[in-house]
Protein backbone atom coordinates (compact mmCIF):
# COMPACT_ATOMS: atom_id res chain seq x y z
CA UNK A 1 23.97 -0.05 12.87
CA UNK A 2 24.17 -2.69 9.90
CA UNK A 3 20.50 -2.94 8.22
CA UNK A 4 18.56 -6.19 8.28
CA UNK A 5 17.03 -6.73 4.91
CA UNK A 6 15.49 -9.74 6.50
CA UNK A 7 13.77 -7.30 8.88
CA UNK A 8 12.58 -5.41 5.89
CA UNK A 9 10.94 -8.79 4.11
CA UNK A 10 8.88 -9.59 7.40
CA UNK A 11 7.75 -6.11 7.93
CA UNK A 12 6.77 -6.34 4.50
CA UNK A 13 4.95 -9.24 4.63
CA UNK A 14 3.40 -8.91 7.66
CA UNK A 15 0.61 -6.43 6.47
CA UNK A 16 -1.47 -7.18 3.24
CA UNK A 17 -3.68 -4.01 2.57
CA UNK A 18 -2.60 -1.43 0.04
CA UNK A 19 -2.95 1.64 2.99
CA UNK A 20 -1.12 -0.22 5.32
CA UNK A 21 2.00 -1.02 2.81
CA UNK A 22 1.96 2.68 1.36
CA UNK A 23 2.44 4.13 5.17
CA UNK A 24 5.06 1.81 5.21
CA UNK A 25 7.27 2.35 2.16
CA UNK A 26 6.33 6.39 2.69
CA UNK A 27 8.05 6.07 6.23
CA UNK A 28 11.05 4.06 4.81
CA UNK A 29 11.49 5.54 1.26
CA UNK A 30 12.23 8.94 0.37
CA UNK A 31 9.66 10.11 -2.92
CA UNK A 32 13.21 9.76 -5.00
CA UNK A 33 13.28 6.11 -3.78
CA UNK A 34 10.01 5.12 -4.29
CA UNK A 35 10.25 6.71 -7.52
CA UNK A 36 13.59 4.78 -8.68
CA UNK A 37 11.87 1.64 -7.36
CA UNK A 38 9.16 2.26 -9.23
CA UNK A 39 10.93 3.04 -12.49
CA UNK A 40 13.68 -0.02 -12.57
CA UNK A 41 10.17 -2.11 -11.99
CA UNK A 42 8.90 -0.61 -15.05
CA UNK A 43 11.95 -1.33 -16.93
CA UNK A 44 12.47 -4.78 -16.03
CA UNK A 45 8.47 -5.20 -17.24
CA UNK A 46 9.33 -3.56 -20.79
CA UNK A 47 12.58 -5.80 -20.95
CA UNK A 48 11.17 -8.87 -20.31
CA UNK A 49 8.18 -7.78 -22.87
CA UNK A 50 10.74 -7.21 -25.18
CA UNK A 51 8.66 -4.98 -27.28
CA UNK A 52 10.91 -2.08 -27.09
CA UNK A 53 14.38 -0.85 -27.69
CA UNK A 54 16.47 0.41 -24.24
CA UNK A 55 16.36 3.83 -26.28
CA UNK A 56 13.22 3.91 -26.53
CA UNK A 57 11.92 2.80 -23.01
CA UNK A 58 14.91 5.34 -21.72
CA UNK A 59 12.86 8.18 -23.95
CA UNK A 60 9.77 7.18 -23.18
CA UNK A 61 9.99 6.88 -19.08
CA UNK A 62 12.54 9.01 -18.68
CA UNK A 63 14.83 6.50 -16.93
CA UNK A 64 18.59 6.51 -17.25
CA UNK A 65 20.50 4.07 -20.55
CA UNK A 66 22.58 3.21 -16.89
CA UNK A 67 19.33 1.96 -14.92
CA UNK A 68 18.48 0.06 -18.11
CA UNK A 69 21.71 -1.46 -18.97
CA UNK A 70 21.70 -2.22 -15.28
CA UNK A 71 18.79 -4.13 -15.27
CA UNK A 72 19.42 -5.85 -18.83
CA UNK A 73 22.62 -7.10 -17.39
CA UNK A 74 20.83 -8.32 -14.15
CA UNK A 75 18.57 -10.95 -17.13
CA UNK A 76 20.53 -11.46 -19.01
CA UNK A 77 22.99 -12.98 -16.29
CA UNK A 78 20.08 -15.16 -14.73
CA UNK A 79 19.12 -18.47 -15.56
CA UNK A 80 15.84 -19.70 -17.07
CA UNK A 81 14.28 -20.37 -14.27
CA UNK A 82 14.70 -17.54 -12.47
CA UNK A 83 13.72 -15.12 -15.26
CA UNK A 84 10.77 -16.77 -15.29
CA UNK A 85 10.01 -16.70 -11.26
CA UNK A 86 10.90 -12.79 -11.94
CA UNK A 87 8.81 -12.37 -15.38
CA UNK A 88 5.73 -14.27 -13.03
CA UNK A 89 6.41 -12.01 -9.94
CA UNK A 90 6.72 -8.83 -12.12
CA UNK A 91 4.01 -9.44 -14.67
């Protein structure tokens, strides 16, 4: 069976209360998951703030130099526009 991310997005948006969308991502994420998702969210918030070294947000949230380099990449390769769509969406 190939996955349908589009399925994913409707399901998504198709409820709007907080209980509702934590059933959800508890039935389709594993705590790891949720936790990782969580995390690179975090990162991409203190990157973007730019108030911190990838050492020290690595330290401080206990996420891998490899999830942050990850995500630094993912900016840094982005145009303007976009980083700020994701600094908007993320802030």
């Amino acid at each position: 069976m190939r996955a349908n991310w589009d399925l994913v997005l409707e399901k998504i948006l198709s409820h709007s209360n907080y209980e509702d969308l934590s059933v959800l991502f508890h039935l389709l994420l594993t705590e790891e998951e949720r936790s990782a998702v969580a995390g690179r969210l975090k990162v991409f918030q203190l990157l973007l703030d730019g108030n911190m070294s990838q050492r020290h947000i690595a330290a401080e949230y206990k996420v891998s130099i490899a999830t942050i380099t990850r995500c630094s990449n993912y900016l840094k390769n982005m145009s303007p526009e976009h980083r700020a769509k994701i600094q908007k969406l993320i802030s």
